[in-house]
Protein backbone atom coordinates (compact mmCIF):
# COMPACT_ATOMS: atom_id res chain seq x y z
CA UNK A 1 12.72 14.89 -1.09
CA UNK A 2 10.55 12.20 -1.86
CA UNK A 3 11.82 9.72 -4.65
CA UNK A 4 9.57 8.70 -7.31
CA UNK A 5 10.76 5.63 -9.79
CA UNK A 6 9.51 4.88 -13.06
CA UNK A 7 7.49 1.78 -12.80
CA UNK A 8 9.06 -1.17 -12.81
CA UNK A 9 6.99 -4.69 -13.74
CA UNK A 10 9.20 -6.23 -10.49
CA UNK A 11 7.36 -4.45 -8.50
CA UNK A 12 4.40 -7.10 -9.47
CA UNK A 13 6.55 -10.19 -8.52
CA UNK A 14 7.48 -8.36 -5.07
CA UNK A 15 4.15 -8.17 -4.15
CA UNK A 16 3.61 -11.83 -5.09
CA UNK A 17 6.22 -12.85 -3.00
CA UNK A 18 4.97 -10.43 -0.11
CA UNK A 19 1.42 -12.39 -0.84
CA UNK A 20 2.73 -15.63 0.18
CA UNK A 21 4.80 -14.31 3.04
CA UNK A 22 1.31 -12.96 4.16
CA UNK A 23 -1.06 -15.81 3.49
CA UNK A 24 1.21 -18.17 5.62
CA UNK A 25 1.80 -15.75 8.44
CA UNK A 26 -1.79 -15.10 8.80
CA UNK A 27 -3.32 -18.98 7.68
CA UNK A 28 -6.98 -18.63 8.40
CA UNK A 29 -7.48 -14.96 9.37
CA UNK A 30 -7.18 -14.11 6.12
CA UNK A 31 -10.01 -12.97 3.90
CA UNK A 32 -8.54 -11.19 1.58
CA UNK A 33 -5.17 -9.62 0.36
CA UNK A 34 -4.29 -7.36 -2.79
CA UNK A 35 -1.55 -5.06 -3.97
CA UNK A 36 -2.74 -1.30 -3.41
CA UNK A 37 -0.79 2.12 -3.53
CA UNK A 38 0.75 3.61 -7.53
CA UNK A 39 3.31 0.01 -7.36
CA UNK A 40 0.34 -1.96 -8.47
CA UNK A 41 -0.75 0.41 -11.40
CA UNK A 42 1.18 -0.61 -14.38
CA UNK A 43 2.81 2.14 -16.00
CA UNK A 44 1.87 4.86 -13.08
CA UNK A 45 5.74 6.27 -11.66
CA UNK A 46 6.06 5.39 -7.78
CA UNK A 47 7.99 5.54 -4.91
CA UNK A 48 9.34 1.96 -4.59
CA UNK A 49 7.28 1.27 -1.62
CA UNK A 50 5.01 -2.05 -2.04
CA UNK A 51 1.78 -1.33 -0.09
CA UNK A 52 -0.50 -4.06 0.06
CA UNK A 53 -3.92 -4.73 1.83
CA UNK A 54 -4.74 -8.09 3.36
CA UNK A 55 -8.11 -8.45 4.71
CA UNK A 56 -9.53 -9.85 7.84
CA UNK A 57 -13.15 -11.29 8.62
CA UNK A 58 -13.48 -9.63 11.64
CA UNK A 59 -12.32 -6.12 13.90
CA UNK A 60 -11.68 -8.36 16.73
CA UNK A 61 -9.06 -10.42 14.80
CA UNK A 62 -6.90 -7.31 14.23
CA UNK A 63 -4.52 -7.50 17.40
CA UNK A 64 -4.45 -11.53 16.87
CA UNK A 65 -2.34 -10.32 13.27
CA UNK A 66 0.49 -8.52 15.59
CA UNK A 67 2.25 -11.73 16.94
CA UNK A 68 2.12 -13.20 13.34
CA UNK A 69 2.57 -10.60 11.33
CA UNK A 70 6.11 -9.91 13.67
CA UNK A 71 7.61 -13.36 13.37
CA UNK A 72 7.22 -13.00 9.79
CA UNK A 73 9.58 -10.30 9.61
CA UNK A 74 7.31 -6.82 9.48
CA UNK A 75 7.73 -4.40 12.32
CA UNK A 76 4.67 -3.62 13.65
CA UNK A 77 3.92 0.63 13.69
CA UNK A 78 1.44 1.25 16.35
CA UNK A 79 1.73 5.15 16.08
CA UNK A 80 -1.39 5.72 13.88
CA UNK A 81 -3.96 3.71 15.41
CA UNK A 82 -5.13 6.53 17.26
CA UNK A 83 -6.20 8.05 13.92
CA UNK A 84 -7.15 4.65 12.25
CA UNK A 85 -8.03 2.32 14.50
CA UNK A 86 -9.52 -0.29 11.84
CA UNK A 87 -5.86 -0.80 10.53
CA UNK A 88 -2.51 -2.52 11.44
CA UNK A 89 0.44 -0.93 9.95
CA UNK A 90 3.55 -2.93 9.43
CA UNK A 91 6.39 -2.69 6.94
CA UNK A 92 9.33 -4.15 6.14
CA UNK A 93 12.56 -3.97 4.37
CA UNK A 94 13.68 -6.64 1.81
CA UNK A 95 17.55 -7.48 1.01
CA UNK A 96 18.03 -9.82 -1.50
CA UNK A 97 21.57 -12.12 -1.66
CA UNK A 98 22.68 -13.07 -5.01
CA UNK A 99 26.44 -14.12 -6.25
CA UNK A 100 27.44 -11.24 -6.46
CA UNK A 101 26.20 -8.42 -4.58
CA UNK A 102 23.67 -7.49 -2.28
CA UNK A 103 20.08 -5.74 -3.38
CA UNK A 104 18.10 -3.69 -1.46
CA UNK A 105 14.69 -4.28 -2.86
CA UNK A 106 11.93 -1.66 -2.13
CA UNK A 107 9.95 -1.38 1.60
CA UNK A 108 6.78 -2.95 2.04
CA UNK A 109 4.03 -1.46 3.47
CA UNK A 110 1.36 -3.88 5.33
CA UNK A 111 -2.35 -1.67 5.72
CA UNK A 112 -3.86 -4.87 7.30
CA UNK A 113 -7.67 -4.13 7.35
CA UNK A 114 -11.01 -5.82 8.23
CA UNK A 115 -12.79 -6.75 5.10
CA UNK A 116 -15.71 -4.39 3.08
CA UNK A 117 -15.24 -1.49 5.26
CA UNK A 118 -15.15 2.15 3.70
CA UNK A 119 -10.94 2.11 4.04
CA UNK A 120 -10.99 -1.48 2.06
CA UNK A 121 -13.35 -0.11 -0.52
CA UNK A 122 -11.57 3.16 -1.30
CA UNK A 123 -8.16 1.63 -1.48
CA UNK A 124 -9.08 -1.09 -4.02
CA UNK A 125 -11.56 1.41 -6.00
CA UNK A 126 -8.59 4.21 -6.71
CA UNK A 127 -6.46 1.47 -7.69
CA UNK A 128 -8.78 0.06 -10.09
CA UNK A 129 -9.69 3.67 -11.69
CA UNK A 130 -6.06 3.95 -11.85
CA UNK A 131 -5.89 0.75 -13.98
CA UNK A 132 -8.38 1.75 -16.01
CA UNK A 133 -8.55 5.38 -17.23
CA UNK A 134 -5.55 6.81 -18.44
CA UNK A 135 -6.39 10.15 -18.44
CA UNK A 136 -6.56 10.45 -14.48
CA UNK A 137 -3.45 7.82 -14.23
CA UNK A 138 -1.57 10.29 -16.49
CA UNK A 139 -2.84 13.49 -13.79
CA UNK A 140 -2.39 11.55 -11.01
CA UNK A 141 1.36 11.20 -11.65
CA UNK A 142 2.26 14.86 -12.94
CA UNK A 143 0.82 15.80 -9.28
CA UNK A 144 2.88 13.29 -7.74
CA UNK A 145 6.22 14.30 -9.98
CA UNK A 146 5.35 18.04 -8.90
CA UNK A 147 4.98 17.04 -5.22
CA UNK A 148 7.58 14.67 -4.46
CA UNK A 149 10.65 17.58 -4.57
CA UNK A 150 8.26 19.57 -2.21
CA UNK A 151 8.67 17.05 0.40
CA UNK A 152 10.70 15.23 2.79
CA UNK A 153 8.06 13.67 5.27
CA UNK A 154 6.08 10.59 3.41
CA UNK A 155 2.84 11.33 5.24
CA UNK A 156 3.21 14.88 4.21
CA UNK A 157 3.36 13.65 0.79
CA UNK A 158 0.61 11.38 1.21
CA UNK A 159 -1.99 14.35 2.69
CA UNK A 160 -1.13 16.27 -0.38
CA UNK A 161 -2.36 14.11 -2.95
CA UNK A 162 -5.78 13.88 -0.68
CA UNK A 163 -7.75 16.28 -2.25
CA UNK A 164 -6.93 14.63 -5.85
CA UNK A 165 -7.81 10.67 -4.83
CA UNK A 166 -11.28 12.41 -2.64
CA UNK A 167 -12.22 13.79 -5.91
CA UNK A 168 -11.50 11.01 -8.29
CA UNK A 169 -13.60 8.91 -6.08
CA UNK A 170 -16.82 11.40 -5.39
CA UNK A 171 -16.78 11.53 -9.39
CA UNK A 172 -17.31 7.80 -9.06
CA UNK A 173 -19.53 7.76 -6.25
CA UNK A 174 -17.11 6.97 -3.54
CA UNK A 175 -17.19 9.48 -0.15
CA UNK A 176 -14.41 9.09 2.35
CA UNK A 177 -16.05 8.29 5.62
């Protein structure tokens, strides 16, 4: 079963932290970077994942991220670039030591992308009408809460919510390519 968590505002200073992890790994190559996916909508329930999107300039620069992207600490998952080949996926697990005990902060998910293509676009623009209008953040997370105990498989998960996110954005002009 998929677990979905009531938001939680940390999940804004995670990605913060992520941010700078990013910008230094990545210096110069970077164009762009913002906090996608349901953790950056406040109030929208999530699965504690932190996805976030940095940006390149350039297609080319996308296997120069690998190296960098590694010795900061995210695995590098090279199993979907047959099916998008305009993105590096890495993630990475955070554990936090205090004092006292230790905390398992959510996963992060890297969708490293080049810059103003149709999969940069899309991401930011369903975030955004997420942010905005209430009355599709509100459907958008009764769907998830009535998906989530369906499944076990996170990409499962993910293709089920397709149809919803294609038709938020055709009502506001977006296609997926």
């Amino acid at each position: 079963m998929i677990v979905i968590q009531k938001y939680n505002p940390l999940w804004a200073d995670q990605y913060e932290a992520e941010r700078e992890r990013i910008k230094q790994a990545l210096g110069p190559l970077l164009a762009d970077i913002d906090h996608i996916g349901s953790t950056s909508v406040p109030g929208l329930a999530a699965k504690p994942i932190i996805d976030i999107m940095p940006a390149i300039h350039q297609s080319v620069e996308l296997d120069l991220t690998v190296a960098a992207m590694m010795r900061a600490g995210y695995a590098y998952i090279y199993q979907y670039e047959d099916t998008l080949p305009q993105r590096r996926l890495f993630k990475r697990h955070q554990d936090s030591q205090d004092d006292s005990d230790t905390v398992v902060l959510p996963a992060v998910n890297i969708h490293l992308v080049k810059i103003n293509t149709p999969f940069y676009h899309r991401h930011l623009k369903f975030r955004d009408i997420l942010r905005q209008e209430q009355s599709i953040r509100d459907a958008y997370q009764k769907l998830k809460l009535e998906l989530a105990p369906q499944y076990t498989v996170v990409n499962d998960y993910a293709q089920a919510k397709d149809e919803f996110i294609d038709s938020v954005l055709l009502a506001h002009g977006i296609v997926r390519e």
